[in-house]
Protein backbone atom coordinates (compact mmCIF):
# COMPACT_ATOMS: atom_id res chain seq x y z
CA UNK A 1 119.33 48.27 56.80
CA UNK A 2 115.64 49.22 55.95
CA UNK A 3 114.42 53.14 56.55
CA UNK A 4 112.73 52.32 60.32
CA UNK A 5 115.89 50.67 61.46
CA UNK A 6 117.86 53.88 60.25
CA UNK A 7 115.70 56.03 61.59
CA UNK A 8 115.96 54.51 65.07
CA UNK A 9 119.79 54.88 64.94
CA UNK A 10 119.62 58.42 63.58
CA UNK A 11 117.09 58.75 66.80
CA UNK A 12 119.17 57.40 69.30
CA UNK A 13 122.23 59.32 68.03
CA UNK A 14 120.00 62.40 68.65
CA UNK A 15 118.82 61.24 72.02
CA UNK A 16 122.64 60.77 72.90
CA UNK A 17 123.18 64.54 72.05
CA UNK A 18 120.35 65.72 73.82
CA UNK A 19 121.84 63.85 77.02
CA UNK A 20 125.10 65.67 76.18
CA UNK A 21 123.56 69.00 75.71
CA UNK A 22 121.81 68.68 79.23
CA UNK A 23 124.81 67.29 80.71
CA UNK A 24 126.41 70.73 79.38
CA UNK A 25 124.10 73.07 80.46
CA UNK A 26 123.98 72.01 84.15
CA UNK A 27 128.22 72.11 83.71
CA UNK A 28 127.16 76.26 82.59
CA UNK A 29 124.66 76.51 85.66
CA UNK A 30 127.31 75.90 88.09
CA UNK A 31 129.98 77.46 86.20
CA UNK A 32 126.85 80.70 86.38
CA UNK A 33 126.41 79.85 90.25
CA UNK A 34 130.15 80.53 91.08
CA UNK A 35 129.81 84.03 88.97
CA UNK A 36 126.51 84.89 90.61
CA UNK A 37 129.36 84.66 93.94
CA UNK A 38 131.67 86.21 92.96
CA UNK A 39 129.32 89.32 91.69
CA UNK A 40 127.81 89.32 94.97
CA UNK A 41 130.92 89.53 97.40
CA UNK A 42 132.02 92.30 94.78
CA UNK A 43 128.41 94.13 95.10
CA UNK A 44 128.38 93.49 91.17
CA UNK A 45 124.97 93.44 89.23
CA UNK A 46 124.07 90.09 88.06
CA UNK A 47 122.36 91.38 84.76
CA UNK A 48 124.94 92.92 82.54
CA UNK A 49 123.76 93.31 78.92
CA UNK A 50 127.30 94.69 77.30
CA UNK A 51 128.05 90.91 78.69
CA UNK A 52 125.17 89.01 76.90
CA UNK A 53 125.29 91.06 73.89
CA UNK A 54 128.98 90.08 73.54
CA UNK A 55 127.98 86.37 73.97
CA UNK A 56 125.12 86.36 70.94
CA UNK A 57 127.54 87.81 68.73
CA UNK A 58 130.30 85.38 69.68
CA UNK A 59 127.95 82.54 69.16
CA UNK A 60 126.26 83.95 66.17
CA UNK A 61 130.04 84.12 64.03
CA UNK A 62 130.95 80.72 65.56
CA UNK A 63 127.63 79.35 63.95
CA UNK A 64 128.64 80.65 60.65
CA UNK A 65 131.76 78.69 60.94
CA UNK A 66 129.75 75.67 60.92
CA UNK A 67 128.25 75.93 58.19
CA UNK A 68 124.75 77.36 59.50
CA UNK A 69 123.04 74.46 59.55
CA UNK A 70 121.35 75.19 62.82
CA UNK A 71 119.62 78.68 61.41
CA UNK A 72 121.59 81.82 63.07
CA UNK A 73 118.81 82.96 63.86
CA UNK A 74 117.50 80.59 66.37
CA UNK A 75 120.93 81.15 67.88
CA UNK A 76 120.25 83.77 70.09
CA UNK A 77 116.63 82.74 70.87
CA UNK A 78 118.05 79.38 72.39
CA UNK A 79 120.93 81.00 74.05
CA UNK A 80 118.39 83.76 75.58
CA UNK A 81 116.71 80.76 77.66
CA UNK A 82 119.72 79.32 78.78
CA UNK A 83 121.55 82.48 79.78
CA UNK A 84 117.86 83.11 81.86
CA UNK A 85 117.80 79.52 83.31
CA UNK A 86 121.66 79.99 84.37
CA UNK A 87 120.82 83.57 85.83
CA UNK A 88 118.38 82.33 87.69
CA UNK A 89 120.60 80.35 89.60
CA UNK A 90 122.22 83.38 90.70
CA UNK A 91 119.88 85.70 91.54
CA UNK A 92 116.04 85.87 91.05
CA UNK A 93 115.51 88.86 88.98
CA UNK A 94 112.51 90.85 89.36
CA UNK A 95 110.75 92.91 85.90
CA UNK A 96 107.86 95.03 86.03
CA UNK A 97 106.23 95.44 82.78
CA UNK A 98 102.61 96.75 81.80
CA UNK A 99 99.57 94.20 82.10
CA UNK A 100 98.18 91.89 81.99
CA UNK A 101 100.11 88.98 80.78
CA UNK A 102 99.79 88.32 77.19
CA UNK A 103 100.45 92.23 76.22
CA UNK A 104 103.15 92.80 73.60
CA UNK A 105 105.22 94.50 76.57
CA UNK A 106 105.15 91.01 78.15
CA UNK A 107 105.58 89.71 75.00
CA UNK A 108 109.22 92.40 74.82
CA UNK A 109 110.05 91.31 78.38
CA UNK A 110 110.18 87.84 77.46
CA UNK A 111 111.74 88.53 74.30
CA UNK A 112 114.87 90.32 76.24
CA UNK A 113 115.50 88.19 79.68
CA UNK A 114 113.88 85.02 78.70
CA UNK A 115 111.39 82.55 80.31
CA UNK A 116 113.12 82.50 83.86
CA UNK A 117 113.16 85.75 85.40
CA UNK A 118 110.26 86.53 87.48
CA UNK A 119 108.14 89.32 84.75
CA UNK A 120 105.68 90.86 87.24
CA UNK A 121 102.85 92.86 85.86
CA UNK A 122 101.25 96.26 86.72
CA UNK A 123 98.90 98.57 86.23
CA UNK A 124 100.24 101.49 84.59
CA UNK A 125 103.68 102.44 82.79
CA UNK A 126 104.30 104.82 85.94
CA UNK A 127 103.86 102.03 88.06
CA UNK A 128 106.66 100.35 86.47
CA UNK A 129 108.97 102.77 87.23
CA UNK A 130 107.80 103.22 90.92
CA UNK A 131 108.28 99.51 91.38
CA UNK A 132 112.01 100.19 90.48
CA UNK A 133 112.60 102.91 92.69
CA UNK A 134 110.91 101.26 95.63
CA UNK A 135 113.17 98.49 95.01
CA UNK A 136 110.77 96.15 94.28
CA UNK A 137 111.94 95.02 91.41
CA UNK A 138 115.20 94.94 89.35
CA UNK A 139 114.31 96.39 85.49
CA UNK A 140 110.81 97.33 84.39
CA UNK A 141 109.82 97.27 80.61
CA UNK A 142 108.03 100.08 79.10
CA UNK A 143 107.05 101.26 75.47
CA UNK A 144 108.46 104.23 73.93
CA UNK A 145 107.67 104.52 70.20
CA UNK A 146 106.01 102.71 67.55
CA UNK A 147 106.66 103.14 63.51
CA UNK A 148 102.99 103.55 63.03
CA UNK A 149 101.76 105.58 66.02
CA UNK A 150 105.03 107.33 67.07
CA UNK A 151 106.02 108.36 70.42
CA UNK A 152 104.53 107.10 73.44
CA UNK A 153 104.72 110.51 75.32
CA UNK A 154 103.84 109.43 78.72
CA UNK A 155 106.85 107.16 78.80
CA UNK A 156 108.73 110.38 77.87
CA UNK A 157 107.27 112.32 80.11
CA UNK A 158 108.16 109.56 83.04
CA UNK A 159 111.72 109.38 82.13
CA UNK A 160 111.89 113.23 82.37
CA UNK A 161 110.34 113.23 85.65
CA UNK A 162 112.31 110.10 87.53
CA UNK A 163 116.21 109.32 88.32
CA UNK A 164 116.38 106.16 86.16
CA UNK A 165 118.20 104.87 83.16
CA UNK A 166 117.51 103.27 79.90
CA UNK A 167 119.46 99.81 79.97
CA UNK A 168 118.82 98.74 76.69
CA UNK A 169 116.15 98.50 74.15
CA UNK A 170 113.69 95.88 72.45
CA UNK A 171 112.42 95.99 69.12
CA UNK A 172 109.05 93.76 68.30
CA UNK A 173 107.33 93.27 65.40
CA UNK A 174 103.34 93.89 66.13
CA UNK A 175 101.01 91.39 64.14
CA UNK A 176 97.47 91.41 65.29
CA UNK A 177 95.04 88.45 64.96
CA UNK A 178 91.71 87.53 65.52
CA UNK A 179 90.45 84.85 67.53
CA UNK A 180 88.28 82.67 69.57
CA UNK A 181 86.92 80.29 70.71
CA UNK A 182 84.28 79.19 67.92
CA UNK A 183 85.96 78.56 64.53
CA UNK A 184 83.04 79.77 62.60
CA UNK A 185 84.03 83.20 61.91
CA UNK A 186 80.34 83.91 60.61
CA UNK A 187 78.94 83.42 64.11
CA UNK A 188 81.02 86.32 65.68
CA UNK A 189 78.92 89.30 66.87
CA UNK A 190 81.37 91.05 69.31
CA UNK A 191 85.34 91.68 68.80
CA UNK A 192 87.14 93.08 71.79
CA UNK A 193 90.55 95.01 72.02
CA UNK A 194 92.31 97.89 72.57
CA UNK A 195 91.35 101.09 70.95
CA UNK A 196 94.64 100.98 68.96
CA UNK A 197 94.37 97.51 67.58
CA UNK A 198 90.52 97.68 66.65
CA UNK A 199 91.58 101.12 64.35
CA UNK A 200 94.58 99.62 62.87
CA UNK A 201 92.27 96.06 62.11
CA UNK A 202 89.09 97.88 61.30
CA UNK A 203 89.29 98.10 57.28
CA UNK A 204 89.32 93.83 57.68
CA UNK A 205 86.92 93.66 60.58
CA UNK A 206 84.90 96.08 57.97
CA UNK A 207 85.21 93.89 55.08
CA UNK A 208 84.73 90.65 56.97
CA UNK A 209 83.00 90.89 60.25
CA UNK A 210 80.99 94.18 58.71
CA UNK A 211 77.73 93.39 61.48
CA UNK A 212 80.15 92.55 64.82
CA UNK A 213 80.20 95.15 67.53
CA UNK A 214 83.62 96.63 68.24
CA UNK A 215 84.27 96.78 71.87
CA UNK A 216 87.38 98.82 73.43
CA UNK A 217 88.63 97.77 76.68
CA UNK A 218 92.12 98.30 78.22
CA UNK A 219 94.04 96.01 76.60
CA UNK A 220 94.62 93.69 73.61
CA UNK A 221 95.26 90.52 76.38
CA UNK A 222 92.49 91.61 78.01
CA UNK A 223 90.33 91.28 74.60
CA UNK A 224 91.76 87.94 74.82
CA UNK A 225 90.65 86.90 78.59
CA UNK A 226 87.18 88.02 77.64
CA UNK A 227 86.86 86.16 74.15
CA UNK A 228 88.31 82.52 75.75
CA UNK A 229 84.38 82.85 77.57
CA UNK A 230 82.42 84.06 74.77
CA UNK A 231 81.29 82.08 72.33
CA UNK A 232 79.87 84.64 70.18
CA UNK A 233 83.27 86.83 70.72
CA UNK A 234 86.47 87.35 69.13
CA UNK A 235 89.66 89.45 69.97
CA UNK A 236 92.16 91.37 68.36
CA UNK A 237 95.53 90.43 69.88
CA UNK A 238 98.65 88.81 69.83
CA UNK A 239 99.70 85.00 69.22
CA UNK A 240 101.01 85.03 72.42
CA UNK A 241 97.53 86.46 74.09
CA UNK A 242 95.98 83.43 71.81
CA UNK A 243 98.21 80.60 73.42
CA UNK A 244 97.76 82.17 76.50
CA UNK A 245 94.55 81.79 77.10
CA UNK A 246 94.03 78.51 74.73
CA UNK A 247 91.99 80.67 71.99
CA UNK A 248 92.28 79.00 68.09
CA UNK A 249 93.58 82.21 65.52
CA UNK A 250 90.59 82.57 63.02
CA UNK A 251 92.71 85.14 60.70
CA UNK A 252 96.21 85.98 60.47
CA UNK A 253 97.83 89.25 60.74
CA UNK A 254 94.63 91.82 59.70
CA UNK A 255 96.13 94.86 61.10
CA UNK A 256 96.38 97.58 58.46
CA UNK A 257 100.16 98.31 58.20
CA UNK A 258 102.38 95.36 57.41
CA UNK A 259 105.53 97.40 58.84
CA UNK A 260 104.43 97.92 62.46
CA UNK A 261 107.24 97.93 65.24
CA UNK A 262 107.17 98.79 68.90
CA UNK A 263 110.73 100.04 70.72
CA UNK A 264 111.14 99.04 74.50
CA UNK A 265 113.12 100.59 76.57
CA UNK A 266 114.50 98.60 79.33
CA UNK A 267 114.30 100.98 82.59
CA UNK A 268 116.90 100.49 85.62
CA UNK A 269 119.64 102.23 87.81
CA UNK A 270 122.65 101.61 86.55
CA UNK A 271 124.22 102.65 82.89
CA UNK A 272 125.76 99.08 81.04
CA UNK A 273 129.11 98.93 80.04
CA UNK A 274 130.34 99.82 76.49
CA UNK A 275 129.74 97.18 74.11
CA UNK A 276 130.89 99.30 70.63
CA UNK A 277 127.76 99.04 69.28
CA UNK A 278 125.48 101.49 71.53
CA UNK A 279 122.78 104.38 71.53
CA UNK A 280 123.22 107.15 73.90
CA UNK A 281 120.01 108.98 74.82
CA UNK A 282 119.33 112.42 76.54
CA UNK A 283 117.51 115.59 77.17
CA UNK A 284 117.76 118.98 76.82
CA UNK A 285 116.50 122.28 76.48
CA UNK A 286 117.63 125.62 74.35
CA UNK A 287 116.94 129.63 74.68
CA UNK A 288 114.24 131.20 72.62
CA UNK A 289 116.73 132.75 70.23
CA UNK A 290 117.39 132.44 66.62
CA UNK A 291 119.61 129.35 65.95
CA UNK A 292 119.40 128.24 69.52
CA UNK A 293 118.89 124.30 68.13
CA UNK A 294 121.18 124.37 65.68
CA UNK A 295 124.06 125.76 68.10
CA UNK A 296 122.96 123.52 70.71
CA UNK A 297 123.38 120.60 67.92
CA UNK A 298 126.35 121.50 66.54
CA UNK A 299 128.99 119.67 68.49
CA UNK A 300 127.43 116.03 67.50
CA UNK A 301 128.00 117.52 63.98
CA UNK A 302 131.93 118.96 65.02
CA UNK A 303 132.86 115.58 66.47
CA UNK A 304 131.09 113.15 63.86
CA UNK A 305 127.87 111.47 65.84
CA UNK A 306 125.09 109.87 63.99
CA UNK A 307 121.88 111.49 65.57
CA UNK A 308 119.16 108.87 65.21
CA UNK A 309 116.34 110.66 66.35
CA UNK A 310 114.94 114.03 68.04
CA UNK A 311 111.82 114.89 69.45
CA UNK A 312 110.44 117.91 71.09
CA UNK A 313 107.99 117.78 74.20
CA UNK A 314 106.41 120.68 76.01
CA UNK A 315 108.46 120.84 79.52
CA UNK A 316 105.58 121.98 81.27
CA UNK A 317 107.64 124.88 83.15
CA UNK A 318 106.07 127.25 80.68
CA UNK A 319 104.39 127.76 78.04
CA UNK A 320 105.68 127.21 74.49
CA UNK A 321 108.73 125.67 76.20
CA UNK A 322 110.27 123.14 75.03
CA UNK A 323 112.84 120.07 75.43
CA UNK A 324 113.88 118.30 73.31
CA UNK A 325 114.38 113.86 73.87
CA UNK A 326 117.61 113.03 71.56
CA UNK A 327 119.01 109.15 70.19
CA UNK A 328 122.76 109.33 69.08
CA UNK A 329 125.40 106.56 68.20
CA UNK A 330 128.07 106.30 71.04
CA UNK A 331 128.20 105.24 74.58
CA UNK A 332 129.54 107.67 77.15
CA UNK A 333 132.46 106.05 77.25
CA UNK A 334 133.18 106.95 74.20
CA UNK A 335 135.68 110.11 74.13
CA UNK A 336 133.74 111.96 71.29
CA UNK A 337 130.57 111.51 72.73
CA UNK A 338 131.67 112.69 76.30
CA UNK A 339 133.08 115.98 74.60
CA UNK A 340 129.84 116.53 72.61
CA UNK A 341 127.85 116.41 75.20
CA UNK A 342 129.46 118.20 77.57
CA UNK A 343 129.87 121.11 74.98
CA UNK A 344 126.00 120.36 74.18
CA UNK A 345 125.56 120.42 78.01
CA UNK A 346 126.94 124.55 78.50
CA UNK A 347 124.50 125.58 75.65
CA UNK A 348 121.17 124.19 77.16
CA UNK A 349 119.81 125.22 80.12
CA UNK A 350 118.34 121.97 80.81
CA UNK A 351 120.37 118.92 79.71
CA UNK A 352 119.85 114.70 81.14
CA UNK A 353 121.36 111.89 80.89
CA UNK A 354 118.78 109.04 80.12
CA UNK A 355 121.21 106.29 79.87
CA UNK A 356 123.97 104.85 77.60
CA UNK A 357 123.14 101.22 76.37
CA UNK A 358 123.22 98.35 73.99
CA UNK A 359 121.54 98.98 70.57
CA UNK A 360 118.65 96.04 70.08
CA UNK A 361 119.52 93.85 67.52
């Protein structure tokens, strides 16, 4: 048997799996369809992430067991699009995230539900959560911290202010490109992008584009929309803004900081189920006394809970007042958590729940 005769068997063998695989995966929509039912004559919500978590991980060891020859890592990518396509059969679910398309928050929302949940976009992070309590949607999307700029205190200040919870979280890595539509970097005389991007790119843009007018506008998908028209433009965005709107990547990755993450914070009514592995977020306030944070803090210590992060906000009641937006290990379900915090809870005179939810992983 010569190579091209091998390589059609080898082909066919693959087309025979494919038909297989497809076969499969409308035998898991309908198998999804009679869930999506069930949930509903229950009054059940069709998105539970304690659920899908527990599936990734489940496939993920399985894989391992094979020998990893299909990477582990593109395990959960794969499985994210099919658990979407099969949800969608249930129930069309409805996120709001901030705009335009092509932003790295549409770029998180994706990343989370998959391809085949209906990712609306808006205006402004507060619209977000105003879509969600209108019921307009089902889960919004919103940044909350970034390794290189740090908090994102609006979001804060919106999850202070309105009666939702935290679902879960999202975790993207930020690479910024630049791009167009004419491959000749030296004709470029304009870059757009957002004020955030153009300082953390502007030792390269220096360097290499030293002439080129930096222009801010509102976002870095918006940079993109402009530069797919101008010739003598680039933009500053992401490789998903660049396929997007059919723009060629000139440079890779010419932000400054090679370790630059965003968290998401996935925004909805309800508090998941406990999956074991979880982050427990809330609020609170102490007196103006000596030791007041350390007293208030002292049951996580007592009953042996990791506190991942703590950071203070002005709570606009008064000035030089304080509260004070806390990460810990644990879900409420957890018995040592509930104690903590209900001990936390009688030393602050301002204490909220923000939700209990998977860690991202």
């Amino acid at each position: 048997m010569d190579y091209k005769q091998k390589l059609e068997e080898l082909r066919n063998k693959i087309d025979r799996i494919d038909e297989e695989i497809l076969r499969l995966l409308n035998e898991r929509a309908k198998l999804a369809q009679e869930v999506g039912h069930i949930k509903k004559e229950n009054n059940l919500p069709i998105y539970v992430p304690s659920r899908e978590k527990e599936i990734f991980e489940r496939l993920v060891s399985i894989n391992k067991k094979y020998g990893e020859i299909f990477p582990s890592e593109g395990v959960k990518p794969v499985f994210r699009e099919i658990i979407s396509a099969c949800r969608s059969t249930e129930e069309n679910i409805k996120v709001a995230y901030l705009g335009p398309r092509g932003t790295f928050t549409h770029q998180a929302s994706i990343k989370h539900f998959g391809h085949a949940v209906e990712h609306i976009p808006v205006s402004t992070t507060e619209d977000v959560f105003e879509e969600i309590i209108k019921n307009k949607v089902d889960y919004g999307v919103v940044p909350v911290e970034n390794t290189i700029e740090g908090a994102v205190n609006y979001t804060l200040d919106l999850l202070v202010n309105y009666p939702l919870m935290i679902n879960g979280e999202i975790i993207l890595e930020i690479s910024l490109h630049l791009m167009g539509i004419n491959p000749n970097k030296d004709e470029i005389v304009r870059v757009y992008s957002h004020k955030h991007a153009l300082a953390e790119s502007r030792e390269w843009l220096k360097k290499n584009l030293p002439d080129a007018q930096l222009i801010e506008v509102e976002s870095t998908a918006k940079a993109a929309e402009m530069a797919k028209d101008d010739f003598e433009a680039a933009a500053v965005a992401s490789k998903d803004a660049a396929d997007l709107y059919g723009l060629i990547i000139l440079e890779k990755k010419i932000d400054k900081y090679p370790n630059n993450y965003t968290r998401f914070l996935i925004i909805g009514k309800e508090i998941p189920n406990r999956t074991g592995n979880d982050k427990t977020t809330f609020i609170f306030s102490v007196k103006n006394e000596v030791g007041a944070l350390y007293k208030a803090l002292e049951p996580l210590y007592k009953h042996g809970i990791n506190m991942t992060k703590i950071e203070s906000r002005p709570s606009r009641r008064e000035a030089w007042d304080y509260i004070f937006f806390t990460d810990i290990e644990g879900h409420l379900e957890d018995e040592k958590v509930k104690v903590a915090l209900d001990e936390l809870k009688k030393l602050s005179p301002f204490f909220k729940i923000l939700g209990s939810y998977p860690k991202a992983h």
